[in-house]
N, C-alpha and C. Protein backbone atom coordinates (compact mmCIF):
# COMPACT_ATOMS: atom_id res chain seq x y z
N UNK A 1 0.66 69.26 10.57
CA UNK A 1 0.93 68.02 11.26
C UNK A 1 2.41 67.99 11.61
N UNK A 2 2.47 67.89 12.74
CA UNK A 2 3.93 67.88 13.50
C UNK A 2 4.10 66.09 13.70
N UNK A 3 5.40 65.41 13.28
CA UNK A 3 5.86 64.32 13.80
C UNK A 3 7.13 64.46 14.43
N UNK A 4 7.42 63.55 15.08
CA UNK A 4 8.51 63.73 16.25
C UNK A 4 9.00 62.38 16.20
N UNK A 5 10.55 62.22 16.12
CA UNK A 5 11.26 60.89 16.68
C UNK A 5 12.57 60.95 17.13
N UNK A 6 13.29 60.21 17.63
CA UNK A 6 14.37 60.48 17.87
C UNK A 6 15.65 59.99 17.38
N UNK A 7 15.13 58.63 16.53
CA UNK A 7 16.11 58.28 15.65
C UNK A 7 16.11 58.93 14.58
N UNK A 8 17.79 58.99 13.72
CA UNK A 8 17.93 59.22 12.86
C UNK A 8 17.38 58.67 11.64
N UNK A 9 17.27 57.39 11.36
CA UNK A 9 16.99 56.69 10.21
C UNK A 9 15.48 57.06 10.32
N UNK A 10 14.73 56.68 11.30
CA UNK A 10 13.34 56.65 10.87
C UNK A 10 13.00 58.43 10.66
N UNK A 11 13.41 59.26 10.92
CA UNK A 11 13.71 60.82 10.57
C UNK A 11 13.22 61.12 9.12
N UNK A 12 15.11 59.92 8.93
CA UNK A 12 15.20 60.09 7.26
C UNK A 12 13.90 59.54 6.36
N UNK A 13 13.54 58.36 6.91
CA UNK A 13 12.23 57.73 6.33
C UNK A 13 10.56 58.49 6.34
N UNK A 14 10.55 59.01 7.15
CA UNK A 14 9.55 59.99 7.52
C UNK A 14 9.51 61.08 6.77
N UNK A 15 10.52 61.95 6.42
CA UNK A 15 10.77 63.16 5.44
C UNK A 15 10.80 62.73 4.05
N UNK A 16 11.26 61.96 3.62
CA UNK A 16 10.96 60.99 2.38
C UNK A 16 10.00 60.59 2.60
N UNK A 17 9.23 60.22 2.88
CA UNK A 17 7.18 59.48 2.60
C UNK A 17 6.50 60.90 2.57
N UNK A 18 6.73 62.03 3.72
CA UNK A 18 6.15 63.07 3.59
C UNK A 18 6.87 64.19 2.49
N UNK A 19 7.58 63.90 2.16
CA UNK A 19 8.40 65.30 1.35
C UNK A 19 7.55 66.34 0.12
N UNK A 20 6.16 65.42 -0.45
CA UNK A 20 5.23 66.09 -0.87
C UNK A 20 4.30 66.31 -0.33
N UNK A 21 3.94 66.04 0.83
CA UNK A 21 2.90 66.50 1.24
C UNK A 21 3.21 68.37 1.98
N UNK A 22 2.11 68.69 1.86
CA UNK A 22 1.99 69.99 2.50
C UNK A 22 1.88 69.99 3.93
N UNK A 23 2.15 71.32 4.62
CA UNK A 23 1.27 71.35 6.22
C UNK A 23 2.49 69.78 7.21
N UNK A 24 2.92 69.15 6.14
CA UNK A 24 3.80 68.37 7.48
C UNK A 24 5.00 68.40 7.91
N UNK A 25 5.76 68.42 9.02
CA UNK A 25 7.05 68.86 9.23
C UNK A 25 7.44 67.54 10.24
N UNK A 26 8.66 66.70 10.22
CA UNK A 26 8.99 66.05 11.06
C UNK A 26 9.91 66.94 11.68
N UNK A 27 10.35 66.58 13.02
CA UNK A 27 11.53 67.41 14.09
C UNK A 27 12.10 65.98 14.58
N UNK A 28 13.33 66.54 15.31
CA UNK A 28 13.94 65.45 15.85
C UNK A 28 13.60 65.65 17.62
N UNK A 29 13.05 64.96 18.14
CA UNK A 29 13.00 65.08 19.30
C UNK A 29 12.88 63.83 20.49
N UNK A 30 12.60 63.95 21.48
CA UNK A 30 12.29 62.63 22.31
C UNK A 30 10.87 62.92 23.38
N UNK A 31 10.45 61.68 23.60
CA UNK A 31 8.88 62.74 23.97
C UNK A 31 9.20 62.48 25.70
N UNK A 32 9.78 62.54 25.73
CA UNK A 32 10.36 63.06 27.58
C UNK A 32 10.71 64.54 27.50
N UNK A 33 10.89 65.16 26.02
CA UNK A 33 10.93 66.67 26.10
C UNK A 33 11.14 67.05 24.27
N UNK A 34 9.61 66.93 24.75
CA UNK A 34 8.89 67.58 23.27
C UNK A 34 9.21 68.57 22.60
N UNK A 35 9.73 68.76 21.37
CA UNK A 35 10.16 69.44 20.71
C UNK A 35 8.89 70.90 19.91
N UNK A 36 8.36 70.78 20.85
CA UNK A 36 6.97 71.53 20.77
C UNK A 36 6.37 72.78 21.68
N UNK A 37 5.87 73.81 21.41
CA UNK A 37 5.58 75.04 22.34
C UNK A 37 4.49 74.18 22.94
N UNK A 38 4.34 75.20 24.40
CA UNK A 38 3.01 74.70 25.14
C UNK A 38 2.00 75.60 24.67
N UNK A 39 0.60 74.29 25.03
CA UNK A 39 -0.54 74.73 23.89
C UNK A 39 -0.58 75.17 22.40
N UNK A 40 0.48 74.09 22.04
CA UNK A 40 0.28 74.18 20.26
C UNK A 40 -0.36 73.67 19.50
N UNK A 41 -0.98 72.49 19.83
CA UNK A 41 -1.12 71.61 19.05
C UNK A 41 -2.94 71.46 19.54
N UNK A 42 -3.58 71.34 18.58
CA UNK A 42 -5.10 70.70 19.30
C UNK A 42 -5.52 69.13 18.86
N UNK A 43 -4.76 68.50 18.42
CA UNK A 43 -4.65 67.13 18.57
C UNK A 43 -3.37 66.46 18.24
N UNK A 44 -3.63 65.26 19.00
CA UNK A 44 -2.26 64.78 18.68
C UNK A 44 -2.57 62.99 19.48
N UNK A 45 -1.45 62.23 18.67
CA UNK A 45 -1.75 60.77 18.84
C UNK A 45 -0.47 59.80 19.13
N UNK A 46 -0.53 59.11 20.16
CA UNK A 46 0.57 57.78 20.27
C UNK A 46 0.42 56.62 20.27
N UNK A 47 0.79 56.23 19.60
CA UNK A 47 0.21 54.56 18.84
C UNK A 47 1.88 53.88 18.98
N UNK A 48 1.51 53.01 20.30
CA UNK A 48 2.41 52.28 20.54
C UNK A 48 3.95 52.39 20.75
N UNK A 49 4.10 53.73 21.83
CA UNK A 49 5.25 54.30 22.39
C UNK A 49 5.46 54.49 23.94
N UNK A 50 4.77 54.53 24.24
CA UNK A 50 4.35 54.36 25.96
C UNK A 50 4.98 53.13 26.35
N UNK A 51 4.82 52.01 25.61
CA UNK A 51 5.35 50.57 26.42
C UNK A 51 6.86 50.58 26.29
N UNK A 52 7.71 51.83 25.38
CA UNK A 52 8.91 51.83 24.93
C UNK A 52 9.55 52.81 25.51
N UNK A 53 9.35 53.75 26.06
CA UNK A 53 9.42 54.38 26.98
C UNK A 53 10.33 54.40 28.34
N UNK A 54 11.15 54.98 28.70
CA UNK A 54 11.47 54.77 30.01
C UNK A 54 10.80 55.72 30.86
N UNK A 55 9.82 56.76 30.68
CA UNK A 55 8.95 57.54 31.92
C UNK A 55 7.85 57.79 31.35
N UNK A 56 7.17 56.83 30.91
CA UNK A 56 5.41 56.93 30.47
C UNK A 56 4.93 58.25 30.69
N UNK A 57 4.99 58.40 32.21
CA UNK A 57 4.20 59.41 33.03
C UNK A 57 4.96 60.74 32.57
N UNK A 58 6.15 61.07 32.20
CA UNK A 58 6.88 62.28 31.99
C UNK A 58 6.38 62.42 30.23
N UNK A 59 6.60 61.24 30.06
CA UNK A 59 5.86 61.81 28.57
C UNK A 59 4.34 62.25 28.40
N UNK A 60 3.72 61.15 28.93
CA UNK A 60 2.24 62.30 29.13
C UNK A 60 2.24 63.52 29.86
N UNK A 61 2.70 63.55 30.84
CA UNK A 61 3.37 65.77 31.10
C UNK A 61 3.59 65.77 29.95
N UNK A 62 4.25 65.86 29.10
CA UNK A 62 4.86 66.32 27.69
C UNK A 62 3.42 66.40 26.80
N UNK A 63 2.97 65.39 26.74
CA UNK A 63 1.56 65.73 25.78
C UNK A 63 1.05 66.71 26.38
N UNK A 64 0.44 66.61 27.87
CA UNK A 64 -0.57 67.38 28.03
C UNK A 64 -0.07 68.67 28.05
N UNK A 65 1.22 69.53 28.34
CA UNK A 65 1.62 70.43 28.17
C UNK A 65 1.97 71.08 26.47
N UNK A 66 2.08 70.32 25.92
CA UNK A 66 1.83 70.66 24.36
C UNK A 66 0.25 70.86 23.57
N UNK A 67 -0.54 70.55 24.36
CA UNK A 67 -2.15 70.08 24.08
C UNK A 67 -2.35 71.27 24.03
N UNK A 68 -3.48 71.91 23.87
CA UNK A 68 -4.18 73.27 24.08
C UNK A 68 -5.39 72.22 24.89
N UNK A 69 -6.44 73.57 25.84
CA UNK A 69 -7.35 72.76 26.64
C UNK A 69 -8.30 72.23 25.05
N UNK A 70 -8.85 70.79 25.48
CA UNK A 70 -10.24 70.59 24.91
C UNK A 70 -9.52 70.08 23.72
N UNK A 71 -8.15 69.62 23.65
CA UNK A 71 -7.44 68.96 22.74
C UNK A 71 -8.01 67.31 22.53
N UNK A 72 -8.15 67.45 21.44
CA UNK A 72 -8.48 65.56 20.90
C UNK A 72 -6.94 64.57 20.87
N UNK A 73 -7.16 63.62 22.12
CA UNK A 73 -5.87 63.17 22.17
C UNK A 73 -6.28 61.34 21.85
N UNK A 74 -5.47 60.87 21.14
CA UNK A 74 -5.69 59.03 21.15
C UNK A 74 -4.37 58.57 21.85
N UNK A 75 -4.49 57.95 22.00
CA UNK A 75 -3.60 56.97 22.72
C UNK A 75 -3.46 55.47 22.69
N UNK A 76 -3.00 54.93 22.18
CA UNK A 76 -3.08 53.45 21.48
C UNK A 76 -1.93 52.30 22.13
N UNK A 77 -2.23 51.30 23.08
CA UNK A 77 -1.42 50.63 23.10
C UNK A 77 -1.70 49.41 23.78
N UNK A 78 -1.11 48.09 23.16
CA UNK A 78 -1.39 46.96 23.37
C UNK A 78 -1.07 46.80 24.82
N UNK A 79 -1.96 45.76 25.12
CA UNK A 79 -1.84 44.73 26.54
C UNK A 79 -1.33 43.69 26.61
N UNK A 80 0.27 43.72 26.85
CA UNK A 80 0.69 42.34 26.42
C UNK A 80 0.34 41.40 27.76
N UNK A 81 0.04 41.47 28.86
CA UNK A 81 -0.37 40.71 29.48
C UNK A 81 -1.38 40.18 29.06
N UNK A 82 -1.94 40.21 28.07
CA UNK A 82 -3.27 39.31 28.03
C UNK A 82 -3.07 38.83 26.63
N UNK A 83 -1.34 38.55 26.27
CA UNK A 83 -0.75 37.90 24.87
C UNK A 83 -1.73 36.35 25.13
N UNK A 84 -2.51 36.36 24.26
CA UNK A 84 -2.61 34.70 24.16
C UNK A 84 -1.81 33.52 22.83
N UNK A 85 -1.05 32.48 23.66
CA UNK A 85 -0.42 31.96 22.60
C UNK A 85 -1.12 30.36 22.39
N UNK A 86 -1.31 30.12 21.14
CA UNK A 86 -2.50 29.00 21.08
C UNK A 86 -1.41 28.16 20.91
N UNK A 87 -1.19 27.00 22.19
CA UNK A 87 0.01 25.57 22.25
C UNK A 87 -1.08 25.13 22.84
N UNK A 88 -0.28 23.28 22.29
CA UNK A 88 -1.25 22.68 23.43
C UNK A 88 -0.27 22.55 25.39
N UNK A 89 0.86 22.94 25.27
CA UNK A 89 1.11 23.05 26.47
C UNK A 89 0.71 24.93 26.75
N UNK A 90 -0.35 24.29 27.92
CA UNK A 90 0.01 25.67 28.40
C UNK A 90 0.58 26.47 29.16
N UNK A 91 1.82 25.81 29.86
CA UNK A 91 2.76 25.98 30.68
C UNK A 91 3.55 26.89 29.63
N UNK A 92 3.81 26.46 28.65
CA UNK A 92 4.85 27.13 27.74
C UNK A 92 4.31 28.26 27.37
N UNK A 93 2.64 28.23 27.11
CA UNK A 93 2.39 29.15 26.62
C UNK A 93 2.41 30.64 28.08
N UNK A 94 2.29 30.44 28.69
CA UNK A 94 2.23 31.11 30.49
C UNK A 94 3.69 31.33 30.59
N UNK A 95 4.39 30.68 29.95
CA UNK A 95 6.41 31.22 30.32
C UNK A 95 6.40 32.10 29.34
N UNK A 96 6.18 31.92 27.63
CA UNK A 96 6.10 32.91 27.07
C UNK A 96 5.68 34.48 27.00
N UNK A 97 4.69 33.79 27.92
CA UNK A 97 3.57 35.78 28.24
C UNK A 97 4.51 36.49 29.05
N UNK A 98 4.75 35.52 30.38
CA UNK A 98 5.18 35.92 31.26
C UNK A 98 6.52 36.85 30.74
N UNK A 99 7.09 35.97 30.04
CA UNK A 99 8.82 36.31 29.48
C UNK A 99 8.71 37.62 28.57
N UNK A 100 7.83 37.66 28.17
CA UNK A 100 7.52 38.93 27.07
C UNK A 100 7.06 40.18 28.13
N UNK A 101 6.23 39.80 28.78
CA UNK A 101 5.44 41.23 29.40
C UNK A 101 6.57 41.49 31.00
N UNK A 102 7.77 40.73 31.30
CA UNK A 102 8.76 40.72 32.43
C UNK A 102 9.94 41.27 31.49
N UNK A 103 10.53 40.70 30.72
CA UNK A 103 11.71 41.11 30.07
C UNK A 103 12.02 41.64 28.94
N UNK A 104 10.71 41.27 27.83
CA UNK A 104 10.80 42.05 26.51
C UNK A 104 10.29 43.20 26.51
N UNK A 105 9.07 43.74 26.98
CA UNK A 105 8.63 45.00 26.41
C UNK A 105 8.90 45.97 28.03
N UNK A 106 9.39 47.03 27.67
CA UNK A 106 9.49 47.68 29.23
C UNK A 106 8.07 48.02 29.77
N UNK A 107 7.45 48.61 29.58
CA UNK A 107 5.74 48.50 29.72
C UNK A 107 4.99 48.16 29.05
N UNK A 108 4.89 46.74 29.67
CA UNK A 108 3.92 45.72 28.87
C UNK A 108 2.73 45.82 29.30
N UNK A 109 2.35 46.45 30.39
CA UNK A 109 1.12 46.69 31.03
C UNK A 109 0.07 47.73 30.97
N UNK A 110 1.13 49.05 29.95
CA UNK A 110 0.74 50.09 30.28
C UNK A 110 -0.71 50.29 29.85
């Protein structure tokens, strides 16, 4: 099991939770350019990195070029456009979505 990040701290946190386990190695990398040979890997998963992202699409090149064919891939990520916030105004609640899926998350749609 290969993990990948690009901060330092969460690095450090990652090698400490895994440091007994076997078979796992974290790297430091960024997934706009994967720290990974092409066709290495036959599965692999992103759970909520795509919306954080500044080139979605360059990072999936990056998966699929690390994949081997017939690779098991997940891909996980919320829809913040369809945030529901339970107010009784729902004007506020419609500025909030709006304000989150426009200015907080960079792909809130993805």
């Amino acid at each position: 099991m290969i993990g990948v990040d690009r901060d330092p701290a969460m690095l450090a946190q990652a090698r400490e939770r895994t440091s007994d386990l076997h078979g796992v190695e974290i790297r430091e990398g960024d997934v706009h350019a994967l720290p990974i040979g092409p066709a290495s890997v036959d599965r692999a998963k992103i759970d909520r990195v795509l919306m954080h992202v500044a080139e979605p699409d360059a990072a999936l090149t990056q998966l699929h070029r690390a994949t081997r064919p017939g690779a098991l891939v997940g891909l996980v990520e919320p829809d913040w456009d369809t945030l529901v916030v339970d107010a009784e105004d729902r004007q506020t609640c419609r500025d909030f979505t709006w304000y989150t899926t426009e200015k907080v998350v960079r792909n809130a749609t993805i």
